[in-house]
Protein backbone atom coordinates (compact mmCIF):
# COMPACT_ATOMS: atom_id res chain seq x y z
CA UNK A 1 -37.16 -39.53 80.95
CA UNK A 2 -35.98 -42.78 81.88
CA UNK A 3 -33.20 -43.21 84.66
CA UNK A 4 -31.03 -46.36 84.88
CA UNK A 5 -29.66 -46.80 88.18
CA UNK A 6 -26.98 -50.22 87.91
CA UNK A 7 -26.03 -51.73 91.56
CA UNK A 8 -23.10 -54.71 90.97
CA UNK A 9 -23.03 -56.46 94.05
CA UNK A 10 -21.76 -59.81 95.74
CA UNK A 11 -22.67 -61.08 99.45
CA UNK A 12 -24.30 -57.86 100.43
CA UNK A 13 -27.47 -59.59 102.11
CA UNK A 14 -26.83 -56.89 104.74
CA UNK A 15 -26.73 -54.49 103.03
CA UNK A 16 -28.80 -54.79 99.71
CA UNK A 17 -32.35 -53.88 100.31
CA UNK A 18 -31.16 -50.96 102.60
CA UNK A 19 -29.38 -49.30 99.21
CA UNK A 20 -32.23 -50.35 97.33
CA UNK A 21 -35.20 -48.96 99.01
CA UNK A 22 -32.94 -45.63 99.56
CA UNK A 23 -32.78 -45.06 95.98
CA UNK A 24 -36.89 -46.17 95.37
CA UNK A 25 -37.80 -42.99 98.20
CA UNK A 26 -35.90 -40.99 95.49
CA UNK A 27 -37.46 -37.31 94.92
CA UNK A 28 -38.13 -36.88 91.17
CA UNK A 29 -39.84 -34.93 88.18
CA UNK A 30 -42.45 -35.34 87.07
CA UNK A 31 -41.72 -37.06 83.39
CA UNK A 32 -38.94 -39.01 85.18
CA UNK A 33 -38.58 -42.41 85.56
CA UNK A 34 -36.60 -45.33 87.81
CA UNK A 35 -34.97 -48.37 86.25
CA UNK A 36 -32.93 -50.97 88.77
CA UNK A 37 -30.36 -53.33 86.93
CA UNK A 38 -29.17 -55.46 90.25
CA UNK A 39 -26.29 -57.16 88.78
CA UNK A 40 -25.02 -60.25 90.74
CA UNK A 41 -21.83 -61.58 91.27
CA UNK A 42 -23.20 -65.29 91.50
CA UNK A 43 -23.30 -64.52 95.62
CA UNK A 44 -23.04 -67.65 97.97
CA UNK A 45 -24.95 -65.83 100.45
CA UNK A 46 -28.84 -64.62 100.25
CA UNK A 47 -28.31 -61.02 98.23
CA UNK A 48 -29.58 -62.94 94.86
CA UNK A 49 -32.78 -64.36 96.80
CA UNK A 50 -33.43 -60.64 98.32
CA UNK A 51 -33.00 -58.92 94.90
CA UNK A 52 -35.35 -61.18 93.48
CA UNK A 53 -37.79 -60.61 96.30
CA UNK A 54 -37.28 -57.10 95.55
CA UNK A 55 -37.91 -57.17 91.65
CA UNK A 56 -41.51 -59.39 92.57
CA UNK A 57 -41.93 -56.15 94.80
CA UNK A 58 -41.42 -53.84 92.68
CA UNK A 59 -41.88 -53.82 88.79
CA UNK A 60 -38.84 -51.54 87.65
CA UNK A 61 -36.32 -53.88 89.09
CA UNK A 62 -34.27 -56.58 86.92
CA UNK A 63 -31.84 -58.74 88.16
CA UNK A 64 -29.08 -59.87 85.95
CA UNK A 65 -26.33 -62.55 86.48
CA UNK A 66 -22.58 -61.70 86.15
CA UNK A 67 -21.01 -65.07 85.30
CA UNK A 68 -17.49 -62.88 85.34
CA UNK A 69 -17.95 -62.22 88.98
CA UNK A 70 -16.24 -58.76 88.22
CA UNK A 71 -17.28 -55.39 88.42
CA UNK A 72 -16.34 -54.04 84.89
CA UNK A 73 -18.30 -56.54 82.67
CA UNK A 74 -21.24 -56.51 84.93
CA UNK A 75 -21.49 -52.90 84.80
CA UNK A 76 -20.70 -53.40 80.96
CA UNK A 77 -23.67 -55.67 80.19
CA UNK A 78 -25.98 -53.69 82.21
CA UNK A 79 -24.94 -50.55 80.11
CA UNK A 80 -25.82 -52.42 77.23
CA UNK A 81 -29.48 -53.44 78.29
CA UNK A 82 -30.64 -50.08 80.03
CA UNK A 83 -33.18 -48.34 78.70
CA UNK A 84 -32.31 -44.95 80.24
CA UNK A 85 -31.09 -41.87 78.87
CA UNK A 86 -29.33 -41.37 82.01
CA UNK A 87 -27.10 -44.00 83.68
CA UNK A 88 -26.37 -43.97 87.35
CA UNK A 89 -24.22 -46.17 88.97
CA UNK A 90 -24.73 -47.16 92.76
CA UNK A 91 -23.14 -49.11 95.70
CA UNK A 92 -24.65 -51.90 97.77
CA UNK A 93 -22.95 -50.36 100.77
CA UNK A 94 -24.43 -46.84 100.50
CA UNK A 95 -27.57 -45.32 102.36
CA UNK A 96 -28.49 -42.62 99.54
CA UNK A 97 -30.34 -39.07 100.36
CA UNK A 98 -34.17 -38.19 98.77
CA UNK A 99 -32.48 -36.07 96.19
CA UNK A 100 -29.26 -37.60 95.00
CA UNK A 101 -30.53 -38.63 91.52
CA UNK A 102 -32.65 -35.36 91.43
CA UNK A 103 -29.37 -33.54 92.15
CA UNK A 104 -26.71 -35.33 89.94
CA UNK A 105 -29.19 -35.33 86.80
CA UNK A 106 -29.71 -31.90 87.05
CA UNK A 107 -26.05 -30.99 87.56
CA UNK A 108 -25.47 -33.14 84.03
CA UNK A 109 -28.90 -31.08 82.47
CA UNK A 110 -26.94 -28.00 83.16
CA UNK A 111 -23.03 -28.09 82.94
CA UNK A 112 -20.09 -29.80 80.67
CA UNK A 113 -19.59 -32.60 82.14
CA UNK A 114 -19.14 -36.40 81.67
CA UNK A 115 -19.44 -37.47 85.16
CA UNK A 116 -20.35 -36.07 88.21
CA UNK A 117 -20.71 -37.78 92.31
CA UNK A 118 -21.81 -36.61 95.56
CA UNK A 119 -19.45 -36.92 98.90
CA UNK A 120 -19.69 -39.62 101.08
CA UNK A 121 -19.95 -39.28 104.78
CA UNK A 122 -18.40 -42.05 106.12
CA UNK A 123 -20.38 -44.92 108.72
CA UNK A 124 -19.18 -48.33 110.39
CA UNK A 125 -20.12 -51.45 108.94
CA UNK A 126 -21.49 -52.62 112.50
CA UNK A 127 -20.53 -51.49 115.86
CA UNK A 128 -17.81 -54.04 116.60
CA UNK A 129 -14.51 -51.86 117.69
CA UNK A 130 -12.37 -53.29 114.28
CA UNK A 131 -15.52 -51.17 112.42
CA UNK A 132 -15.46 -48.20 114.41
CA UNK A 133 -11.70 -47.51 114.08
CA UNK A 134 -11.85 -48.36 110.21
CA UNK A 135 -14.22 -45.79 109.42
CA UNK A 136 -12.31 -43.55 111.86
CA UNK A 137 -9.09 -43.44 109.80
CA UNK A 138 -11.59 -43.84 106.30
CA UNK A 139 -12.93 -40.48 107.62
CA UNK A 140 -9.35 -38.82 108.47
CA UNK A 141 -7.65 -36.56 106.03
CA UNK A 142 -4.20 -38.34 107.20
CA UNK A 143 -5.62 -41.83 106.45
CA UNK A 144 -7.26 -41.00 103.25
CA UNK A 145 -6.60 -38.36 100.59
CA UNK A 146 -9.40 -38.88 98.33
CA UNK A 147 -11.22 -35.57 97.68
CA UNK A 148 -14.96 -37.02 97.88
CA UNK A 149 -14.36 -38.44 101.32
CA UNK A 150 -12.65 -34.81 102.68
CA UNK A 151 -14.23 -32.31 100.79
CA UNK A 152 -16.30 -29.25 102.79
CA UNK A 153 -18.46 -26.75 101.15
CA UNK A 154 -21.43 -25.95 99.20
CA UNK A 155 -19.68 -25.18 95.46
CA UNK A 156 -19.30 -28.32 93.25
CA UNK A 157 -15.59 -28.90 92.53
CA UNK A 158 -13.68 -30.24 89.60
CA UNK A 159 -11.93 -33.81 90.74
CA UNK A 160 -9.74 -36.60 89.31
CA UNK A 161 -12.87 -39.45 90.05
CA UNK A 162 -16.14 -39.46 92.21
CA UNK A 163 -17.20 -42.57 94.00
CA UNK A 164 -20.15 -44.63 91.82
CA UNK A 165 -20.97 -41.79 89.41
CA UNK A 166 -23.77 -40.21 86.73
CA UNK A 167 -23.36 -40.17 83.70
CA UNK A 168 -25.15 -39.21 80.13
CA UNK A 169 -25.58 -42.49 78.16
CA UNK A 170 -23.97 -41.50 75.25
CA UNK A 171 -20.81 -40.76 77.51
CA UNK A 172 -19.82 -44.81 76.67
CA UNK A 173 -20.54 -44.59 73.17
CA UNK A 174 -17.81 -40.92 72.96
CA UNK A 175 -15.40 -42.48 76.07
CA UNK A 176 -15.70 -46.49 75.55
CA UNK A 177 -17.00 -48.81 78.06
CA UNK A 178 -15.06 -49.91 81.38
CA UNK A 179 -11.63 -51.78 81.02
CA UNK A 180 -12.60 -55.41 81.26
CA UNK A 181 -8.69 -56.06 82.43
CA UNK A 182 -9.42 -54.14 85.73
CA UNK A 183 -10.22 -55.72 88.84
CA UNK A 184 -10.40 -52.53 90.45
CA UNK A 185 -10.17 -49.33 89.70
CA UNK A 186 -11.99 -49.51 87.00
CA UNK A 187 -13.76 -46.18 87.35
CA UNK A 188 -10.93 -44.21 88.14
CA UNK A 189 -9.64 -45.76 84.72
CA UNK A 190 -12.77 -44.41 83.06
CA UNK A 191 -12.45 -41.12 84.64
CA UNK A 192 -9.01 -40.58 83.68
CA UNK A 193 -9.58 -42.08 80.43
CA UNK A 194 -12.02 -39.07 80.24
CA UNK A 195 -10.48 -36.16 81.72
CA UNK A 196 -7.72 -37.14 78.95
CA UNK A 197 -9.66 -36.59 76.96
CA UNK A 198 -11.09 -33.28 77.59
CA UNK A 199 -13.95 -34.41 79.73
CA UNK A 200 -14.93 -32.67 83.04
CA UNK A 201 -15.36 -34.88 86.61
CA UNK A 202 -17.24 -32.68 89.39
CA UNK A 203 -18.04 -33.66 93.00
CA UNK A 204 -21.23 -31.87 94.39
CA UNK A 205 -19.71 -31.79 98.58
CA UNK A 206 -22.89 -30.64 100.17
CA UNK A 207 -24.68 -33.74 98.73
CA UNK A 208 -24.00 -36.45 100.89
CA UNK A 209 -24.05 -40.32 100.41
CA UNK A 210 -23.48 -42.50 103.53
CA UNK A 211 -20.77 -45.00 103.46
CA UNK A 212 -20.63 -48.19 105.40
CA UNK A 213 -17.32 -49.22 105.51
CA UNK A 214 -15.31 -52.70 105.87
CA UNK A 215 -15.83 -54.41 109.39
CA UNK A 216 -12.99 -56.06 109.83
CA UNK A 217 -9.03 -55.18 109.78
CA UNK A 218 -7.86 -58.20 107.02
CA UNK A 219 -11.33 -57.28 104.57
CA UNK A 220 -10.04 -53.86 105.02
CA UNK A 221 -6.22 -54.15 104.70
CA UNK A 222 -7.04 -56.26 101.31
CA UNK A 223 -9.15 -53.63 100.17
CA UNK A 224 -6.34 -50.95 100.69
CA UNK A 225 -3.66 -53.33 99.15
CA UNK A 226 -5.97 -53.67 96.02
CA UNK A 227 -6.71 -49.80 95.67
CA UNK A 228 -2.47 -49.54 95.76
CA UNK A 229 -1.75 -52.36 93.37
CA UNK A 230 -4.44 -51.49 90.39
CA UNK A 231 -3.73 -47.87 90.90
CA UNK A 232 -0.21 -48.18 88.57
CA UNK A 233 -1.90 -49.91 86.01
CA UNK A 234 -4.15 -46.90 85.66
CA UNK A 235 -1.14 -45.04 85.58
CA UNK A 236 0.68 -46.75 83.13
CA UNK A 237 -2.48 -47.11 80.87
CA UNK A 238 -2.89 -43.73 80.35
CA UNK A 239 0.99 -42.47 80.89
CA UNK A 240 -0.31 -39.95 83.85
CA UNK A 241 -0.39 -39.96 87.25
CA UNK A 242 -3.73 -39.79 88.33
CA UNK A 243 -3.16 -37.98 91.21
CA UNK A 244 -0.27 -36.50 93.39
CA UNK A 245 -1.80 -37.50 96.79
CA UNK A 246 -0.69 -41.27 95.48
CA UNK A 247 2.63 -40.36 95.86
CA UNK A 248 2.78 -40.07 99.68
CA UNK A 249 2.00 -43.82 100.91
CA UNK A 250 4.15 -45.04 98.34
CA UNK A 251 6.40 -42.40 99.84
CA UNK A 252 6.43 -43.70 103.33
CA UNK A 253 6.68 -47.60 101.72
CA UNK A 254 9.72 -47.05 100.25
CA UNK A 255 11.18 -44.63 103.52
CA UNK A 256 9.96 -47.81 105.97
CA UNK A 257 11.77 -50.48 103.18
CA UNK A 258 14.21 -47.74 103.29
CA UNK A 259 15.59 -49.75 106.96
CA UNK A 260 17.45 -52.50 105.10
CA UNK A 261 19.77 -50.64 102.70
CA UNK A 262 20.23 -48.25 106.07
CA UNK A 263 21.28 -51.38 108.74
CA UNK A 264 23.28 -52.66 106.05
CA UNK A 265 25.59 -49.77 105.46
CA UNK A 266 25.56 -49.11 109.44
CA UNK A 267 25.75 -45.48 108.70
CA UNK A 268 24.65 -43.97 111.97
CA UNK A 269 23.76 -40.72 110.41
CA UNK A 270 21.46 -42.30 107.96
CA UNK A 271 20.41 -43.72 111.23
CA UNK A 272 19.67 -40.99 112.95
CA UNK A 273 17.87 -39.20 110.01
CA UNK A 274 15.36 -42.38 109.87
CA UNK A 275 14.18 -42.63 113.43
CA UNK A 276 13.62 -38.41 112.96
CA UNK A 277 11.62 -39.84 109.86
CA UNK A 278 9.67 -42.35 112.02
CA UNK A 279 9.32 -39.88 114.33
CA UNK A 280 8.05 -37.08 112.54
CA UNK A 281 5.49 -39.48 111.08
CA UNK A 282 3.92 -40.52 114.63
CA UNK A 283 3.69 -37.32 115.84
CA UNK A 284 1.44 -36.42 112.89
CA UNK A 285 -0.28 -39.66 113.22
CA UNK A 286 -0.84 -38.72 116.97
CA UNK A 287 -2.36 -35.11 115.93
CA UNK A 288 -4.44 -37.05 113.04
CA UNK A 289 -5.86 -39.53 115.35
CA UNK A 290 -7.01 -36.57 118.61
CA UNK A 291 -8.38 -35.08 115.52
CA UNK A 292 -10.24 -37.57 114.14
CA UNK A 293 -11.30 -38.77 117.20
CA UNK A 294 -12.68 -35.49 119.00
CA UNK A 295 -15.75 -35.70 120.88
CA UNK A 296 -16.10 -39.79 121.44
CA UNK A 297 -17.01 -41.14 125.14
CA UNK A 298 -13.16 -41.85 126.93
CA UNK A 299 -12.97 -45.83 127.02
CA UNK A 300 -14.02 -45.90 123.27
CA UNK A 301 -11.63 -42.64 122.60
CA UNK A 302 -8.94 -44.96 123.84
CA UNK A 303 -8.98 -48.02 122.14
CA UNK A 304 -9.88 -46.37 118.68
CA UNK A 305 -7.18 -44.16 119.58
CA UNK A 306 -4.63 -46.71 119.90
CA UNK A 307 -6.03 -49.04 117.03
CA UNK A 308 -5.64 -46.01 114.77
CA UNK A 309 -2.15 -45.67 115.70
CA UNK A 310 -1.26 -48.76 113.76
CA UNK A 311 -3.98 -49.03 111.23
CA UNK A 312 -2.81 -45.47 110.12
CA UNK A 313 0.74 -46.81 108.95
CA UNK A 314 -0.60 -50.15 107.89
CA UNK A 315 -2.88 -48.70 105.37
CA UNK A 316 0.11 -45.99 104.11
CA UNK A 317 2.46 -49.00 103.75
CA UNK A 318 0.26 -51.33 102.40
CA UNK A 319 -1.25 -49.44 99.56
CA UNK A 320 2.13 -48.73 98.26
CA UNK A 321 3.74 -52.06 98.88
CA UNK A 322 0.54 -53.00 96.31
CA UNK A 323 1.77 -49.96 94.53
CA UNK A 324 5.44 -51.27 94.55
CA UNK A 325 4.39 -55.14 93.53
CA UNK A 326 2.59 -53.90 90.25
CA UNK A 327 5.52 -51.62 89.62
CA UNK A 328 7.47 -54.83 89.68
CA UNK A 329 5.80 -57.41 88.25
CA UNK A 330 5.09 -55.05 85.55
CA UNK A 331 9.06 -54.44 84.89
CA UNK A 332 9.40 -58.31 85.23
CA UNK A 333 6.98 -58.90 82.42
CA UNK A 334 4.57 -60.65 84.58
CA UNK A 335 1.14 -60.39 83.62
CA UNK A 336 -1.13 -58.49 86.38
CA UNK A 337 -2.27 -60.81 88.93
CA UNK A 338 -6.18 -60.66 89.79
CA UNK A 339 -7.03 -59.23 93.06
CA UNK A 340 -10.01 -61.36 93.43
CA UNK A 341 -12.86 -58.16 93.43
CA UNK A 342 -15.95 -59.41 93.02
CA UNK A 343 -18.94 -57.41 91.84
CA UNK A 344 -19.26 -55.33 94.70
């Protein structure tokens, strides 16, 4: 049995070999078998010089170009060219466990489904303070809702997307291939594209994938504002929200925007009723933040603390202003802009 494991990437040199050689220590069967598709992004950095190094290394490794420099026709042609009966997608930034393609293959051997993902336990990028606070609000259940970065237990759970993903091949010849008009998104496009159709998503929680996330605040913010802005064109795609738990930044975008309309009137009730909004809000953000930060040495506790206090409300606000420009450039007949993802 031949596995396919794809890896789309651009400017990882840090981080490249690290997923790579991960996913080579991977426990297997015995008739089972590893195929690498690196796809590259056309990187500026070194991450095409260390994949090649890599596939001299090591004979089940190809390296592909991606003249598209996005993630959706790289992972496309690689489809196309993979030999295995089983494809598994994976992320540059990820440290994987011994048995995560033993585990997800075996989940797909044995149940319905189309796709299924393991949790990810979140890690900083490097330990610069900007890293460290990141991944501190990545890993809080106030800064993030998504189930495979909160989820506890041992039972695998049904879910509206996993991150990276396993799938049977013939799952892109039933569902289609991923949306060449997404920047991002694109697998939670797939996955909902699925599920509408009758398919089954499952996150495995006690299998855990380690997650290096964004080192610095503006790589970060953009990220957040892409997530936002891509997520209504998955919505409007498929005529479903793809989850509730979107709702609540774009929620708190349009109660902070909410200030103008307010001043304007001069209604000092509507007044009052805001700064019990805003105040409400930091008071959970204040809980979320102790929470999340439990158990760290005091000077570090208190800078993350306070960074956390505004990156909390800049990542709510920001994903649904991206929510809120889509929403309107859509209604204005504009065609969607291109967030500028690369194929990482």
């Amino acid at each position: 049995m031949i596995v396919t494991i794809i890896i789309p990437c651009f400017n990882e040199e840090a981080f490249i070999e690290r997923c790579v050689i991960s996913l080579m220590r991977s426990k297997l069967k015995e008739n089972m078998v590893l195929e690498f598709i690196i796809v590259d992004g056309i990187s500026t950095d070194r991450t095409k010089q260390i994949a090649l190094a890599l596939a001299e290394k090591y004979e089940n490794i190809v390296v592909i170009d991606n003249q598209y420099r996005k993630v959706s026709p790289g992972l496309n042609a690689a489809i196309k060219i993979a030999k295995g009966e089983y494809i598994v997608r994976a992320d540059c930034h990820a440290e994987y466990p011994i048995d995560y393609v033993l585990r997800l293959i075996g989940f797909l051997e044995l149940h319905d489904a189309v796709n299924v993902g393991a949790a990810l336990v979140n890690l900083p990028g490097d330990n610069s303070i900007p890293a460290k606070i990141i991944n501190a609000a990545m890993g809080s259940v106030f800064g993030v809702g998504s189930s495979f970065r909160t989820l506890k237990g041992l039972d695998p759970v049904s879910v509206d997307t996993v991150p990276f993903g396993c799938w049977k091949r013939d799952a892109f010849e039933i569902y289609g291939e991923f949306d060449i008009s997404f920047d991002r998104g694109q697998d939670l496009e797939f996955n909902t594209r699925c599920r509408k159709a009758g398919g089954k998503i499952y996150c495995l929680p006690d299998l855990k994938v380690g997650y290096f996330n964004r080192v610095s605040f503006k790589s970060f913010l953009k990220m957040i504002f892409q997530i936002g802005f891509w997520k209504h064109y998955v919505n409007r795609k498929h005529g479903i929200l793809s989850s509730f738990r979107q709702l609540v930044p774009i929620g708190f975008t349009v109660f902070i925007l909410s200030i103008l309309p307010i001043t304007f009137i001069g209604n000092s009730l509507f007044l009052l009723l805001y700064l019990l909004g805003c105040s409400i809000y930091g008071i959970a953000a204040i809980m979320a933040a102790v929470k999340t930060l439990n158990g760290l040495k005091p000077v570090l506790w208190l800078r993350s603390f306070f960074g956390l206090l505004w990156v909390f409300p800049a990542m709510h606000f920001i994903y649904g202003f991206g929510f809120l420009e889509a929403v309107l450039l859509d209604f204005l007949g504009t065609d969607k802009k291109r967030s500028g993802e690369t194929s990482r």
